[in-house]
PDB file of N, CA and C in Angstrom:
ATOM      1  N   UNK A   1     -24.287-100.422 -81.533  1.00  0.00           N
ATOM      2  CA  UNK A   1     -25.148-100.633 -82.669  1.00  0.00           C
ATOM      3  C   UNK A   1     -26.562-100.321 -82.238  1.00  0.00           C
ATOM      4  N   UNK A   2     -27.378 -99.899 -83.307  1.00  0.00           N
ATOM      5  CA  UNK A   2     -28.324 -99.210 -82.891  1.00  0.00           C
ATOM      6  C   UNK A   2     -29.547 -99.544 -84.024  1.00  0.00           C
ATOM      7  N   UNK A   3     -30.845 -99.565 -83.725  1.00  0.00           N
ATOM      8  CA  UNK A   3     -31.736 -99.870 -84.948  1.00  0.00           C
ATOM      9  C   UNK A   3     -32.121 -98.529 -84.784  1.00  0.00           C
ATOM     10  N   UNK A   4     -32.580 -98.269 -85.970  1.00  0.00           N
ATOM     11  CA  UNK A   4     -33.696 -96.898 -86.184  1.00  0.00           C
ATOM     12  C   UNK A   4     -35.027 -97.089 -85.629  1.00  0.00           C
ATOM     13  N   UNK A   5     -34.910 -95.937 -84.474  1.00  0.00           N
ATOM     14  CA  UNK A   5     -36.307 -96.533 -83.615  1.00  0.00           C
ATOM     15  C   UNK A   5     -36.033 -97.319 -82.417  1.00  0.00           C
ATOM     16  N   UNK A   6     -35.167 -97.622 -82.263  1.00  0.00           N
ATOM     17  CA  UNK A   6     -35.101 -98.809 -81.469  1.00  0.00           C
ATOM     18  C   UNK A   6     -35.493 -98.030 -79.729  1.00  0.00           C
ATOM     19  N   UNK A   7     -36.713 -98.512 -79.598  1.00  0.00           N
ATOM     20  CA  UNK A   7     -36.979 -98.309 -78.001  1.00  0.00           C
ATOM     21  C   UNK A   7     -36.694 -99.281 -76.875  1.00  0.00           C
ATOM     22  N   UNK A   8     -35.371 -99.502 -76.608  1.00  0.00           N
ATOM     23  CA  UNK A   8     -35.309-100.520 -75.405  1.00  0.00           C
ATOM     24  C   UNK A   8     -34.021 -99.921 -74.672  1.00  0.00           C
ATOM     25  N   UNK A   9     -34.471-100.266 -73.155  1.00  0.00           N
ATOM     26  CA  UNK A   9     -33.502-100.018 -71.778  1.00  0.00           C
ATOM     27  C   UNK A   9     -32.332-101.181 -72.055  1.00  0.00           C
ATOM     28  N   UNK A  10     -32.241-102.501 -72.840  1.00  0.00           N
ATOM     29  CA  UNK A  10     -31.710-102.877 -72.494  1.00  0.00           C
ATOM     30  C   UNK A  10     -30.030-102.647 -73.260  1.00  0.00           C
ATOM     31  N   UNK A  11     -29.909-103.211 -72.331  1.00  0.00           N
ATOM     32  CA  UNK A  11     -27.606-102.922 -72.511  1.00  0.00           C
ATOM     33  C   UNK A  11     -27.181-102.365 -74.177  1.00  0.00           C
ATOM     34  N   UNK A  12     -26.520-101.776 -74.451  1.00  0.00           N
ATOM     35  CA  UNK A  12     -26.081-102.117 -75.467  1.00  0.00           C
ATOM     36  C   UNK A  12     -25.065-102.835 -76.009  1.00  0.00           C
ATOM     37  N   UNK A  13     -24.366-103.528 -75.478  1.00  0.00           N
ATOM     38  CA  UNK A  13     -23.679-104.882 -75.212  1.00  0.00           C
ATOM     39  C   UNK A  13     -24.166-105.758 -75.685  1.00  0.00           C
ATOM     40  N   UNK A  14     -25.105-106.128 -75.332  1.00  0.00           N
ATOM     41  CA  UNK A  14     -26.367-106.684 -75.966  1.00  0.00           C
ATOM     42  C   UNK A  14     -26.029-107.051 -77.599  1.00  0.00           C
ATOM     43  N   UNK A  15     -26.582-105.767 -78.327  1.00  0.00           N
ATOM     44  CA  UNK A  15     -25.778-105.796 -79.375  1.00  0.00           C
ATOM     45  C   UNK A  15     -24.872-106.375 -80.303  1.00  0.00           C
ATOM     46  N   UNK A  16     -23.981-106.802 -79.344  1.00  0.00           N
ATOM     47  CA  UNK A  16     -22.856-107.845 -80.089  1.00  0.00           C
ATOM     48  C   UNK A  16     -23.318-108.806 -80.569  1.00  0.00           C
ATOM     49  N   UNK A  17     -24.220-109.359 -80.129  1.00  0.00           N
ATOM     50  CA  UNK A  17     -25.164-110.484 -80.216  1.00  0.00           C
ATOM     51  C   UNK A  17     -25.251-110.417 -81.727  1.00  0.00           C
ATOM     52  N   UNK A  18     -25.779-108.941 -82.142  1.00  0.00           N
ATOM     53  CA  UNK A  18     -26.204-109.393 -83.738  1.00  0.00           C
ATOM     54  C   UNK A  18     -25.412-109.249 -84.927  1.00  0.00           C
ATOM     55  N   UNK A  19     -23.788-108.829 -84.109  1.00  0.00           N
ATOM     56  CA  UNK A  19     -23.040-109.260 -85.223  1.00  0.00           C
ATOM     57  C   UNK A  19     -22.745-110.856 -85.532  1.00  0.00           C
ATOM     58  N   UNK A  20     -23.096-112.219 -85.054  1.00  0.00           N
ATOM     59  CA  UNK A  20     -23.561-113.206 -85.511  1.00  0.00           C
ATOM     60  C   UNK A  20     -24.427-113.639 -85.906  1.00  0.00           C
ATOM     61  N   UNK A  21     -25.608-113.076 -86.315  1.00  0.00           N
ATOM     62  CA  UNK A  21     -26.680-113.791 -86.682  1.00  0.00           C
ATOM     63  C   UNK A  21     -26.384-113.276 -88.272  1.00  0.00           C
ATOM     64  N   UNK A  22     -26.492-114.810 -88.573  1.00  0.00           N
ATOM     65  CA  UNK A  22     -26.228-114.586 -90.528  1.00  0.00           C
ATOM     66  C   UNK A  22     -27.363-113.593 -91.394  1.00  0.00           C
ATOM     67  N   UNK A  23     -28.847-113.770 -90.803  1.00  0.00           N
ATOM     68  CA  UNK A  23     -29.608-113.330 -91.234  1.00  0.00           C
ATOM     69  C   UNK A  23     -29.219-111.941 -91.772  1.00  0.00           C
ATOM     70  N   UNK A  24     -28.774-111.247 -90.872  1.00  0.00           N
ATOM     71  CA  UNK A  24     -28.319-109.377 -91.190  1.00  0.00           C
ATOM     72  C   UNK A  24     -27.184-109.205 -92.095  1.00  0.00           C
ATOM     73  N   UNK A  25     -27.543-108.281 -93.107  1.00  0.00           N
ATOM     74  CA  UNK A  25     -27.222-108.238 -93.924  1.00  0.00           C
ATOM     75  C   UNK A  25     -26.357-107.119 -93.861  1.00  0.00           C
ATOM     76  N   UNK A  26     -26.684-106.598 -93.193  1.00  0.00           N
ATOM     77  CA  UNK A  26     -25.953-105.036 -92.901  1.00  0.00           C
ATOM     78  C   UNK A  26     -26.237-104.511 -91.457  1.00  0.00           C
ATOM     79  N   UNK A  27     -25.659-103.226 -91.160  1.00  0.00           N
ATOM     80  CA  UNK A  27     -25.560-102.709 -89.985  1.00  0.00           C
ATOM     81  C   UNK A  27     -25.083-101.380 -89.413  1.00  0.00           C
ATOM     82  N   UNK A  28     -25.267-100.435 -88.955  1.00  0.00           N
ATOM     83  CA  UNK A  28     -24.698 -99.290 -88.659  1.00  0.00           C
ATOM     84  C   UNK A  28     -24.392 -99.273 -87.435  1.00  0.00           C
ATOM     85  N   UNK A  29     -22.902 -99.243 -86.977  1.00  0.00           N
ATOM     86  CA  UNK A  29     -22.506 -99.035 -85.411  1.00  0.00           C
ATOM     87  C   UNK A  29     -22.341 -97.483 -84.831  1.00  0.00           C
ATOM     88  N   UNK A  30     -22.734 -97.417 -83.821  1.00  0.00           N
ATOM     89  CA  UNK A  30     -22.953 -95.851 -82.930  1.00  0.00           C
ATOM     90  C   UNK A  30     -21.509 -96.075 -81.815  1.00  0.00           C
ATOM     91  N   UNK A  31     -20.853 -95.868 -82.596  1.00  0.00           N
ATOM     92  CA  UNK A  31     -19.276 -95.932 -81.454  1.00  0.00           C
ATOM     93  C   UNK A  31     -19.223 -94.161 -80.916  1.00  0.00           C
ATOM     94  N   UNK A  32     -18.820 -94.487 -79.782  1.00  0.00           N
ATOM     95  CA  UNK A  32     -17.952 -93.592 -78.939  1.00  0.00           C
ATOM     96  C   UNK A  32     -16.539 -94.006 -78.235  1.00  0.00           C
ATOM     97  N   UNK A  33     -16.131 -93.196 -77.878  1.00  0.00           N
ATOM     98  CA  UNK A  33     -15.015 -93.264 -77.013  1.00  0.00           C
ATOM     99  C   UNK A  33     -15.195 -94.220 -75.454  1.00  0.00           C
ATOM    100  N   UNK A  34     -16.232 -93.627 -75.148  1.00  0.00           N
ATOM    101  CA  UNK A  34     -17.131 -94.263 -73.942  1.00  0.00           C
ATOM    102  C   UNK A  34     -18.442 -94.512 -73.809  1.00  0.00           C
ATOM    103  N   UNK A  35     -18.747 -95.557 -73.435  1.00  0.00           N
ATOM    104  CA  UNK A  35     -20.043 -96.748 -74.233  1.00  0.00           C
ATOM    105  C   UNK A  35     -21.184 -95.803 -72.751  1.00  0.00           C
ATOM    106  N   UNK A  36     -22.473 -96.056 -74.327  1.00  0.00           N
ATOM    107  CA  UNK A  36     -23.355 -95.711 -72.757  1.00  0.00           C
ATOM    108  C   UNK A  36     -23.656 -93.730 -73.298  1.00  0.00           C
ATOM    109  N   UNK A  37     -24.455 -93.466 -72.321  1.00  0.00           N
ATOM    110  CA  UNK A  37     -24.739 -91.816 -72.799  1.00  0.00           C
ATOM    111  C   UNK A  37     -24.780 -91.136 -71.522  1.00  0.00           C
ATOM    112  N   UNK A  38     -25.178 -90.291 -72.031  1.00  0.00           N
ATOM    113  CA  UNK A  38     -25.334 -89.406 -70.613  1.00  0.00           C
ATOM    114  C   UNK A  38     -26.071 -88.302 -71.081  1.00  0.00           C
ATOM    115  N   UNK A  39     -26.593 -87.684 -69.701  1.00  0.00           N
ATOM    116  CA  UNK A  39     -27.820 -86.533 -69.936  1.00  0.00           C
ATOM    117  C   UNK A  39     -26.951 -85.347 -69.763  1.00  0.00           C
ATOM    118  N   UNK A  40     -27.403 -84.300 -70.627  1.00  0.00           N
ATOM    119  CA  UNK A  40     -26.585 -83.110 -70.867  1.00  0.00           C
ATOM    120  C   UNK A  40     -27.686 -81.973 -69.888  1.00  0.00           C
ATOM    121  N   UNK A  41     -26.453 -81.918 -68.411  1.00  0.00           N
ATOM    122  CA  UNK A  41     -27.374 -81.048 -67.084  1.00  0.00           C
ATOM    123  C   UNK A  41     -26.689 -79.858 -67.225  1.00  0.00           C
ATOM    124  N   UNK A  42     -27.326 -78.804 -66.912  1.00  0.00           N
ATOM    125  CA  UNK A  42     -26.967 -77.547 -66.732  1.00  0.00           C
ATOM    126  C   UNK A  42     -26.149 -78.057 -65.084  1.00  0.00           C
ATOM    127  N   UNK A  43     -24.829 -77.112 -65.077  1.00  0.00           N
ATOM    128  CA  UNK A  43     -23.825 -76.626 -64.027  1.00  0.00           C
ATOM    129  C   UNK A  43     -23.023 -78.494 -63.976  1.00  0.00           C
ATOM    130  N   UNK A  44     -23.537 -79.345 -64.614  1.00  0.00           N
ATOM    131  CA  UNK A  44     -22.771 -80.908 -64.482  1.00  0.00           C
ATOM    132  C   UNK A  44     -21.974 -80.718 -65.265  1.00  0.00           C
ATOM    133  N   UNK A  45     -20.320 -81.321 -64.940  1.00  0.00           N
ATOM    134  CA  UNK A  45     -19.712 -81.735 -65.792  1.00  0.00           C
ATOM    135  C   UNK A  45     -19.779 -82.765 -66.870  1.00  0.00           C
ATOM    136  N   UNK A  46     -19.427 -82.850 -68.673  1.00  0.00           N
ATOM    137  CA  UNK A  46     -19.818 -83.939 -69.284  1.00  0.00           C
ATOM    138  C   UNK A  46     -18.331 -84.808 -69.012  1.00  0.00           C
ATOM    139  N   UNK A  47     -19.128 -86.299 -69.380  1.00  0.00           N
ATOM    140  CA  UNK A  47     -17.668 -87.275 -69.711  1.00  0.00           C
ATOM    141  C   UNK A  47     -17.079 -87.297 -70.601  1.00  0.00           C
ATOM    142  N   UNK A  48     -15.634 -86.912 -70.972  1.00  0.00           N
ATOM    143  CA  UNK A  48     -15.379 -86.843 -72.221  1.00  0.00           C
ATOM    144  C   UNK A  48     -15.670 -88.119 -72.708  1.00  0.00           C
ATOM    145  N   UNK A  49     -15.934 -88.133 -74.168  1.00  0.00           N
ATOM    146  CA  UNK A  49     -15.673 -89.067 -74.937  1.00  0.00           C
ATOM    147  C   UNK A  49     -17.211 -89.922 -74.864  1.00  0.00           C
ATOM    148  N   UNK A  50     -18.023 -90.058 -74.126  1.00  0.00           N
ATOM    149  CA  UNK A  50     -19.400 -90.550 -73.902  1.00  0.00           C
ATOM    150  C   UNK A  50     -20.488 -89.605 -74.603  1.00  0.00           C
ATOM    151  N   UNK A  51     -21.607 -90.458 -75.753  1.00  0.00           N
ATOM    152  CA  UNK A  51     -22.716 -89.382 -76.329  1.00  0.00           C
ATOM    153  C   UNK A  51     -23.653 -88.634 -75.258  1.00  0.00           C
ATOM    154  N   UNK A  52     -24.003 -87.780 -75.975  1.00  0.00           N
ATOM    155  CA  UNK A  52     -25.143 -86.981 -75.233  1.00  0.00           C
ATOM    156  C   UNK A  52     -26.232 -87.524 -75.778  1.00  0.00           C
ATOM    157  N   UNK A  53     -26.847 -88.246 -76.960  1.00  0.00           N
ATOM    158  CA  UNK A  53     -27.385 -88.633 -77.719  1.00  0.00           C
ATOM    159  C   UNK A  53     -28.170 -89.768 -77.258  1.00  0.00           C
ATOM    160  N   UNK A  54     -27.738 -90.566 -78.292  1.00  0.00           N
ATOM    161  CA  UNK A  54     -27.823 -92.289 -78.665  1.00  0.00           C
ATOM    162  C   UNK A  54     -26.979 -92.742 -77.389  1.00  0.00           C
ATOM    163  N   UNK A  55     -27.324 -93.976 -76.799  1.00  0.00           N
ATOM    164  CA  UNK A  55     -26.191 -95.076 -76.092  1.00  0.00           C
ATOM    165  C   UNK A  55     -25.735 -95.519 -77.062  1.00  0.00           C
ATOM    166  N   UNK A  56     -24.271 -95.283 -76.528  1.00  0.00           N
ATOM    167  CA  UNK A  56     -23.091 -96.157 -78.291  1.00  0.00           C
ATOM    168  C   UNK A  56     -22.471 -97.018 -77.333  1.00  0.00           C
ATOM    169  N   UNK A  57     -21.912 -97.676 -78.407  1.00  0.00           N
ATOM    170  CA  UNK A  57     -20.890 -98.705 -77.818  1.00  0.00           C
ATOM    171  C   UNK A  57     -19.636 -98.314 -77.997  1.00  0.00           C
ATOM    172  N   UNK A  58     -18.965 -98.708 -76.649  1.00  0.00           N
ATOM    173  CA  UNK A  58     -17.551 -98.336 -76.363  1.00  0.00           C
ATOM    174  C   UNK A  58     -16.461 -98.659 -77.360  1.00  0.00           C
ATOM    175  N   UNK A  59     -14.987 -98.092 -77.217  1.00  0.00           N
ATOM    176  CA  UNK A  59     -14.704 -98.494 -78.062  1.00  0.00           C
ATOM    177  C   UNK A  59     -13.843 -99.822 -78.129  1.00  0.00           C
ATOM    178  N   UNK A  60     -13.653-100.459 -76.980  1.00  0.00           N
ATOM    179  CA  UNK A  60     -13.363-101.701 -77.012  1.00  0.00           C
ATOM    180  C   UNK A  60     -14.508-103.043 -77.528  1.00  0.00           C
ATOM    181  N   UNK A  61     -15.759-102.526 -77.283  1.00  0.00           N
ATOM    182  CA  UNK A  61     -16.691-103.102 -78.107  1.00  0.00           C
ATOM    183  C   UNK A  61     -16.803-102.994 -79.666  1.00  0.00           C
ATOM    184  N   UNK A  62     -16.813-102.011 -80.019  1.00  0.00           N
ATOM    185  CA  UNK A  62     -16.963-101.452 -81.200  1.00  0.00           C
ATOM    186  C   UNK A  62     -15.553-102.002 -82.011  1.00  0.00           C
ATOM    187  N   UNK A  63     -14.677-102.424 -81.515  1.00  0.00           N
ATOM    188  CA  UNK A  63     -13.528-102.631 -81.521  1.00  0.00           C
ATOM    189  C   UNK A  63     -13.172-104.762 -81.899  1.00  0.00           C
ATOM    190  N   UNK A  64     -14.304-105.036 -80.874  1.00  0.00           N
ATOM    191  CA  UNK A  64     -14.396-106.624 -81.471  1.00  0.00           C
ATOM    192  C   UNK A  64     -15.531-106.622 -81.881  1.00  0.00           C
ATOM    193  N   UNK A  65     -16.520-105.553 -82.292  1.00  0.00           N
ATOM    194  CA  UNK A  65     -17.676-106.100 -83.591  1.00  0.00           C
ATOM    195  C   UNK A  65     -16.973-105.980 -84.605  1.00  0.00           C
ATOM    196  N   UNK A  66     -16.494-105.193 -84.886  1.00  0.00           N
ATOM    197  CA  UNK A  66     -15.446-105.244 -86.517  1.00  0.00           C
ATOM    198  C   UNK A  66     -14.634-106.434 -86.968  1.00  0.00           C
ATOM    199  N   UNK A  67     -13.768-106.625 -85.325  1.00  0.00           N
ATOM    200  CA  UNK A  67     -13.416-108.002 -85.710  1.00  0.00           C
ATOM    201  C   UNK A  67     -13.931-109.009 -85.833  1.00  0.00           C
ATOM    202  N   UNK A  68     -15.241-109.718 -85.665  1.00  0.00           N
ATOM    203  CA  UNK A  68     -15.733-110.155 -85.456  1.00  0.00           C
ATOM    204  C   UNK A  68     -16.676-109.912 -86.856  1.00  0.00           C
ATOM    205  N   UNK A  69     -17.526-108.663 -87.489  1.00  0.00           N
ATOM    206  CA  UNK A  69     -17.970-109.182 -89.116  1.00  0.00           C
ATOM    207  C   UNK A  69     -16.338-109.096 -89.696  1.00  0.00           C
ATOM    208  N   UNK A  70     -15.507-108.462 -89.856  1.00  0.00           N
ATOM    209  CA  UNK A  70     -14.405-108.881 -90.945  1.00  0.00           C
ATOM    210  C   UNK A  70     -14.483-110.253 -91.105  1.00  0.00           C
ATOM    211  N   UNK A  71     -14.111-111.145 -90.235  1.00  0.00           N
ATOM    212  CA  UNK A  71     -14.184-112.419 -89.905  1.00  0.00           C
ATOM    213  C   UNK A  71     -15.384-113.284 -90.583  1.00  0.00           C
ATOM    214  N   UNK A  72     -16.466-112.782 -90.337  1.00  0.00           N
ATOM    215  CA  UNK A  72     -17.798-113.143 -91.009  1.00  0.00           C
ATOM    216  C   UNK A  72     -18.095-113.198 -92.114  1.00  0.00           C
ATOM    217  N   UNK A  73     -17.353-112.076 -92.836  1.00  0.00           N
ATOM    218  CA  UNK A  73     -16.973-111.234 -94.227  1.00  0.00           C
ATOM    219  C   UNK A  73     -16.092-112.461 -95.352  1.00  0.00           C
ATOM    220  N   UNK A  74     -14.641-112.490 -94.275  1.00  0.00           N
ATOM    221  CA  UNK A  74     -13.848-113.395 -95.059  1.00  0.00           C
ATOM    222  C   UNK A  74     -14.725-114.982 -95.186  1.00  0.00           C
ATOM    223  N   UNK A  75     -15.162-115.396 -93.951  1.00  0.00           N
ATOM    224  CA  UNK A  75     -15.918-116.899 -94.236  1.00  0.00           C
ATOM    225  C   UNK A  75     -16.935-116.609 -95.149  1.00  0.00           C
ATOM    226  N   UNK A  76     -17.662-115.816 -95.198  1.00  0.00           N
ATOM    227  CA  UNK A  76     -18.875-116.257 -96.453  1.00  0.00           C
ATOM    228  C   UNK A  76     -18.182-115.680 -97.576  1.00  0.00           C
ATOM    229  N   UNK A  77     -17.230-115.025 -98.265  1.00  0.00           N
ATOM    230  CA  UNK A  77     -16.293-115.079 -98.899  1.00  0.00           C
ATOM    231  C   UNK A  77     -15.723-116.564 -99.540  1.00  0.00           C
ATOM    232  N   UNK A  78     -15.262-116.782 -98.711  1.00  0.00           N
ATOM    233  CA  UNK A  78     -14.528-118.378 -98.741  1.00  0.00           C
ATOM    234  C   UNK A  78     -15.601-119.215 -99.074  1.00  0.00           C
ATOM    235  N   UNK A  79     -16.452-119.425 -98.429  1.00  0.00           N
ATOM    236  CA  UNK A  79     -18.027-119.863 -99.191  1.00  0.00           C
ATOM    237  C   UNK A  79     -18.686-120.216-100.369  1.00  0.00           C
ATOM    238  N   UNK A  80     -18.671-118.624-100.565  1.00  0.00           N
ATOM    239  CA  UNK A  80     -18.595-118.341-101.693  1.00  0.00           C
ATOM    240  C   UNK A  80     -18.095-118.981-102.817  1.00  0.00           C
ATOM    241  N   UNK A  81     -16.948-118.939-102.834  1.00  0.00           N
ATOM    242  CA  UNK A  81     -15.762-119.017-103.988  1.00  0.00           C
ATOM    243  C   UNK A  81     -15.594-120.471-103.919  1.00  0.00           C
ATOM    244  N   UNK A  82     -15.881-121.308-102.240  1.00  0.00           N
ATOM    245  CA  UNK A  82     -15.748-122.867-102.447  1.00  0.00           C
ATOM    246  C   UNK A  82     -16.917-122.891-103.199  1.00  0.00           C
ATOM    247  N   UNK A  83     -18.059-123.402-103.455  1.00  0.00           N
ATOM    248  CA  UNK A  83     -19.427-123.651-103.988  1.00  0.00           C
ATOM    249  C   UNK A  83     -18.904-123.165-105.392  1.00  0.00           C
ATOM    250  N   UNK A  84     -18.498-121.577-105.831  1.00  0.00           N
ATOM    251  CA  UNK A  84     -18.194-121.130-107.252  1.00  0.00           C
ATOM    252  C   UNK A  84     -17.581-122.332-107.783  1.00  0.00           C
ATOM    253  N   UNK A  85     -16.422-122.650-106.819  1.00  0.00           N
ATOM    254  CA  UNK A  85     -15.358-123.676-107.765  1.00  0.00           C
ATOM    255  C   UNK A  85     -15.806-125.159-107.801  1.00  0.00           C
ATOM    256  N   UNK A  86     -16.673-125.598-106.737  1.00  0.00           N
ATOM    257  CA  UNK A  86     -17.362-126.963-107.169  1.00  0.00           C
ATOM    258  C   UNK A  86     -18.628-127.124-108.253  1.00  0.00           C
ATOM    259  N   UNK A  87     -19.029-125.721-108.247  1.00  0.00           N
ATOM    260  CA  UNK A  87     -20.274-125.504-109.399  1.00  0.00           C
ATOM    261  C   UNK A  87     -19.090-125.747-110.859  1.00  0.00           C
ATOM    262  N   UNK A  88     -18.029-125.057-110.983  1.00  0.00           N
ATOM    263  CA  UNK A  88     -17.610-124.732-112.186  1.00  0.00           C
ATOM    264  C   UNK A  88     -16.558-126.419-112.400  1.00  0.00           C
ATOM    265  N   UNK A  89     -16.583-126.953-111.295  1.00  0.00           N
ATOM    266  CA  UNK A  89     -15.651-128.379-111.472  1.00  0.00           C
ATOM    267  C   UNK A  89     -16.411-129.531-112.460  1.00  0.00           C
TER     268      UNK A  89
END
């Protein structure tokens, strides 16, 4: 996961972090195959599956952020619909 703009060295692991915070409302994840980037060198071999780009998150990461808002998704869902049905009781 990635902000627009976002200038920082640190992890992108990290990251996971803000699929719990209720505040966010939304989110765009930068998945790859293999988390992390790499510099595109003349005569170097690339890693498959790792960006040349953006640092993305792997896909075992990328893999429990999903699970992890679905989850988030269904509880404020459930939320939801409890409060609907004690408003309408």
């Amino acid at each position: 996961m990635r902000c627009p703009g976002r200038k920082t060295d640190a992890p992108v692991s990290r990251s996971l972090l803000v699929a719990t915070d209720t505040r966010i409302g939304g989110l765009m994840v930068e998945s790859h195959l293999v988390a992390g980037r790499q510099d595109l060198t003349p005569g170097k071999p690339l890693l498959y599956g790792q960006s040349i780009t953006d640092a993305c998150l792997g896909w075992d990461d990328s893999r429990a952020v999903l699970e992890i808002l679905s989850e988030a998704v269904k509880a404020s869902k459930d939320a939801a619909r409890a409060v609907a049905l004690a408003g309408s009781a």
